[in-house]
C-alpha atoms as a PDB file:
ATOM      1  CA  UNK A   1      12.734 -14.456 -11.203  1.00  0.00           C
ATOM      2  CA  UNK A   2       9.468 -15.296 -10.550  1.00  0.00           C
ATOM      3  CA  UNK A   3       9.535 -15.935  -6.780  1.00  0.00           C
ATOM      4  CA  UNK A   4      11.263 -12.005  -6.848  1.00  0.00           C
ATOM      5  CA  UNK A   5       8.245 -10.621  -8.681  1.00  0.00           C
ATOM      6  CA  UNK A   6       5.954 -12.495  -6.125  1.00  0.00           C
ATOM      7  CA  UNK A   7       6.503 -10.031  -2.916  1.00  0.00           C
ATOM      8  CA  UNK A   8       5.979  -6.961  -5.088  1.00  0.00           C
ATOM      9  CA  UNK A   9       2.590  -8.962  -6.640  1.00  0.00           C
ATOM     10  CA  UNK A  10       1.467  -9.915  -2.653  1.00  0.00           C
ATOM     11  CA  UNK A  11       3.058  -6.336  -1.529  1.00  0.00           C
ATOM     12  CA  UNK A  12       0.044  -4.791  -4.263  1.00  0.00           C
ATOM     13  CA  UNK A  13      -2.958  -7.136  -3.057  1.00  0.00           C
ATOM     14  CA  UNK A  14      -2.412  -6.407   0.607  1.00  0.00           C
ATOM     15  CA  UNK A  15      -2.200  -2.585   0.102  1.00  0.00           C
ATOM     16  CA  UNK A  16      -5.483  -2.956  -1.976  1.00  0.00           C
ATOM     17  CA  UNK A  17      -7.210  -4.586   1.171  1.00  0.00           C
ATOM     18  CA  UNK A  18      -5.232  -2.320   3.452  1.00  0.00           C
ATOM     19  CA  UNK A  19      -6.573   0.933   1.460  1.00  0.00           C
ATOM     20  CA  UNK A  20      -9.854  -0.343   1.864  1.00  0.00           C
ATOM     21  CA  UNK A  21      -9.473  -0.880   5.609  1.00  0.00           C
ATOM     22  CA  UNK A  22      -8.210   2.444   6.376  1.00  0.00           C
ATOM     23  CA  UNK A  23     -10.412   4.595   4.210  1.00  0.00           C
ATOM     24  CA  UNK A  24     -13.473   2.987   2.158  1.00  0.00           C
ATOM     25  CA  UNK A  25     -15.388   3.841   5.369  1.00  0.00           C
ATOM     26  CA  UNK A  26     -15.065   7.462   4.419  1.00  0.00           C
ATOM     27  CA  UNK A  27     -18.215   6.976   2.030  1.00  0.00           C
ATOM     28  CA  UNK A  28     -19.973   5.739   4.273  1.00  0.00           C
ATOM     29  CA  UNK A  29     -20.002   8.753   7.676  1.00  0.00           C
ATOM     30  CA  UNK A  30     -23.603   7.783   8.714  1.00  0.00           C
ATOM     31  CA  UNK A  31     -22.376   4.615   9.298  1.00  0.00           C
ATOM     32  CA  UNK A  32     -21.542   3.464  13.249  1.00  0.00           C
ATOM     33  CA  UNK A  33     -18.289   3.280  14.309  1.00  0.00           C
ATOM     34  CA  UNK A  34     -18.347   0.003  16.166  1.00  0.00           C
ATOM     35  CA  UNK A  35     -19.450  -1.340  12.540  1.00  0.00           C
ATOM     36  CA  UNK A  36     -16.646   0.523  10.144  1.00  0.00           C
ATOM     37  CA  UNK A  37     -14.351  -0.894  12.704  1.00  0.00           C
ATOM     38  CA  UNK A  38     -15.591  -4.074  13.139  1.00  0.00           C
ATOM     39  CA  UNK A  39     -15.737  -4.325   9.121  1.00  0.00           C
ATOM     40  CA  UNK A  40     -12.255  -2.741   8.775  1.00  0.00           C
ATOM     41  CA  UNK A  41     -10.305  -5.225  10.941  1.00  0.00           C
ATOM     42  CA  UNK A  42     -12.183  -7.996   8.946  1.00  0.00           C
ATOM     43  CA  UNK A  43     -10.164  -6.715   5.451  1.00  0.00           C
ATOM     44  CA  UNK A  44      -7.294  -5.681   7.693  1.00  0.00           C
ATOM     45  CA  UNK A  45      -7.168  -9.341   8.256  1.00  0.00           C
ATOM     46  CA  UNK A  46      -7.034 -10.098   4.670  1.00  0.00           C
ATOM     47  CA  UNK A  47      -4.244  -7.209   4.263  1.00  0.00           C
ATOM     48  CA  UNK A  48      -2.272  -9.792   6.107  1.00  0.00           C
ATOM     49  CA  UNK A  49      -2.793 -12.269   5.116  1.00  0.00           C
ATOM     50  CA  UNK A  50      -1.243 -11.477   1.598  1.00  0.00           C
ATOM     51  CA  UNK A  51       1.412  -8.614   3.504  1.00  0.00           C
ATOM     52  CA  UNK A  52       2.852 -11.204   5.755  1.00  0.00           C
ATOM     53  CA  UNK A  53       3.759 -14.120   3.238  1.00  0.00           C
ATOM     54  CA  UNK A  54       5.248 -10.951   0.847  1.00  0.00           C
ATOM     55  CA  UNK A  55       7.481 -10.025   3.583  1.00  0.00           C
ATOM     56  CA  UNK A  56       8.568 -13.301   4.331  1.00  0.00           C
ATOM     57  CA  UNK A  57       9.328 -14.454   0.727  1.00  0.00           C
ATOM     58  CA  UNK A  58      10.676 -10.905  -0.282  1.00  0.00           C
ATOM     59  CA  UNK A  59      12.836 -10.839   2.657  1.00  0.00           C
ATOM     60  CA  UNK A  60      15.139 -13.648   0.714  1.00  0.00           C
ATOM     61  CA  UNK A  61      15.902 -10.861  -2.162  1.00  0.00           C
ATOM     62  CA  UNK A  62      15.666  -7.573  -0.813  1.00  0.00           C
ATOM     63  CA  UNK A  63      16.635  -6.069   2.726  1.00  0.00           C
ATOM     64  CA  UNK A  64      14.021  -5.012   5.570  1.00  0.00           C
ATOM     65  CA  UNK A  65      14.479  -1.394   4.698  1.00  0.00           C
ATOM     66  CA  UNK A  66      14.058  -2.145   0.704  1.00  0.00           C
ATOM     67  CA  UNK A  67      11.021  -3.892   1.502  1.00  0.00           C
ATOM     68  CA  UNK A  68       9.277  -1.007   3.319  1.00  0.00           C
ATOM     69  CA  UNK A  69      10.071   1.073   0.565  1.00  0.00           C
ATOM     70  CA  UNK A  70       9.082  -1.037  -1.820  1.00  0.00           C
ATOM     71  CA  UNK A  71       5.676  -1.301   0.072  1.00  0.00           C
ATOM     72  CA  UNK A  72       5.458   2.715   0.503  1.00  0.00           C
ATOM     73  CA  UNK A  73       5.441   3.227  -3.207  1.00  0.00           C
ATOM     74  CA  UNK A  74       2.739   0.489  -3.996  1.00  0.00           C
ATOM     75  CA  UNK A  75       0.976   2.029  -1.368  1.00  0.00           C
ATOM     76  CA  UNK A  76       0.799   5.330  -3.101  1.00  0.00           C
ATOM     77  CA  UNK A  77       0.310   4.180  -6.013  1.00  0.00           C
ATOM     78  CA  UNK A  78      -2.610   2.027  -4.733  1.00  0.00           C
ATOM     79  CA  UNK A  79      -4.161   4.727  -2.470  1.00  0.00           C
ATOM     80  CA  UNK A  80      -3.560   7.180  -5.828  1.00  0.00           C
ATOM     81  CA  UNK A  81      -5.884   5.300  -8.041  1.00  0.00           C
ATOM     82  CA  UNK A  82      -8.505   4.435  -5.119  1.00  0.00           C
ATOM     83  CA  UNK A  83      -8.680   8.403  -3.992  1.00  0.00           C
ATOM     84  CA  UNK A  84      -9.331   9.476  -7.545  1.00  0.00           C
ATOM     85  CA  UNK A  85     -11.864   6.000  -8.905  1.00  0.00           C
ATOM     86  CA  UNK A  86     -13.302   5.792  -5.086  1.00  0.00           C
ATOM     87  CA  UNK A  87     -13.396   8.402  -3.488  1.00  0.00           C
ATOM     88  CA  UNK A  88     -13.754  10.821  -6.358  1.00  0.00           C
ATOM     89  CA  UNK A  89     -10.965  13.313  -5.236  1.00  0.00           C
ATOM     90  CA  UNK A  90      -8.736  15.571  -7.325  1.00  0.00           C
ATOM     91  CA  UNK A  91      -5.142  14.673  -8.066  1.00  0.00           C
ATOM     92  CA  UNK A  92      -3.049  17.581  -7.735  1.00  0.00           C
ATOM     93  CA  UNK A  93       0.426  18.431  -9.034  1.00  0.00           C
ATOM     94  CA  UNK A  94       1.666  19.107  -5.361  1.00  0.00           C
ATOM     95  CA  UNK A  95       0.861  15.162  -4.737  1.00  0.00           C
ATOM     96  CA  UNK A  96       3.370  14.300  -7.973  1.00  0.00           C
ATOM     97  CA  UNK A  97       6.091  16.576  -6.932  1.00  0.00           C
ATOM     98  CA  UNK A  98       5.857  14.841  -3.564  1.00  0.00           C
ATOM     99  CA  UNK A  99       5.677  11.283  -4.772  1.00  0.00           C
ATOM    100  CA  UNK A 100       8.734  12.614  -6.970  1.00  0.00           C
ATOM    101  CA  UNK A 101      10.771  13.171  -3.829  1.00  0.00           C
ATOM    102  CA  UNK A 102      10.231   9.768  -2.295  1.00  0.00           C
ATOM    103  CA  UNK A 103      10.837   7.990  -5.692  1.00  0.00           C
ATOM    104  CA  UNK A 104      13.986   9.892  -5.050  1.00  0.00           C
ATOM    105  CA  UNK A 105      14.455   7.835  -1.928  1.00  0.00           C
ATOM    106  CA  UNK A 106      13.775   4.681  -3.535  1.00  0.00           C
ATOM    107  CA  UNK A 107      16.941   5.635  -5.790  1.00  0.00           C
ATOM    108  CA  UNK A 108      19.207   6.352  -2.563  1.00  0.00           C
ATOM    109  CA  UNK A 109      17.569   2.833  -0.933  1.00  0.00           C
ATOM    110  CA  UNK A 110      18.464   1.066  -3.448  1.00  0.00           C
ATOM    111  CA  UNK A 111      21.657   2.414  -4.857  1.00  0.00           C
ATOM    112  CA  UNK A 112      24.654  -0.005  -4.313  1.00  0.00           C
ATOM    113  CA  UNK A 113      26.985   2.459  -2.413  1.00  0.00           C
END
């Protein structure tokens, strides 16, 4: 059980690093672009580091295809939390009806047919 919770737990830390790569920069505009990339591929590295091992032990339970979807929901989750806390934008209801239809698609991944 536990080793089937441990790709979701991994899955979570790299898209934490990952959101971070891709879009922490965007508080900081004045800073140079050589920098916010060189700085980016520095956590991006991290992201790996914890996305790689997830994929490899998750890949024992669930299929390729689950495992992306598994990963696109903790990514919105993740990047939901960091765009309101971090970057201090709205949530809107359009975003949960969205998120609604590709929870939707988790349902049709997953379903045993």
């Amino acid at each position: 059980m536990i080793r089937q919770i441990a790709p979701i737990i991994l899955l979570t830390i790299s898209n934490v690093f990952m959101t971070f790569a891709w879009y922490g920069h965007l508080k900081f505009k004045s800073a140079p672009i050589f920098w916010v990339i060189v700085i980016s591929w520095g956590i991006a590295f991290l992201e790996y580091c914890f996305q790689v091992p997830a994929n490899r032990i998750g890949h024992e339970f669930f299929s390729a295809a689950q495992l992306k979807t598994i990963q696109e929901v903790i990514t919105l989750v993740v990047f939901s939390v960091f765009s309101v806390l971090y970057l201090k934008e709205e949530f809107r209801w359009n975003y949960l009806v969205g998120f609604f239809f590709i929870i939707l698609a988790v349902f049709f991944i997953f379903k045993k047919w």
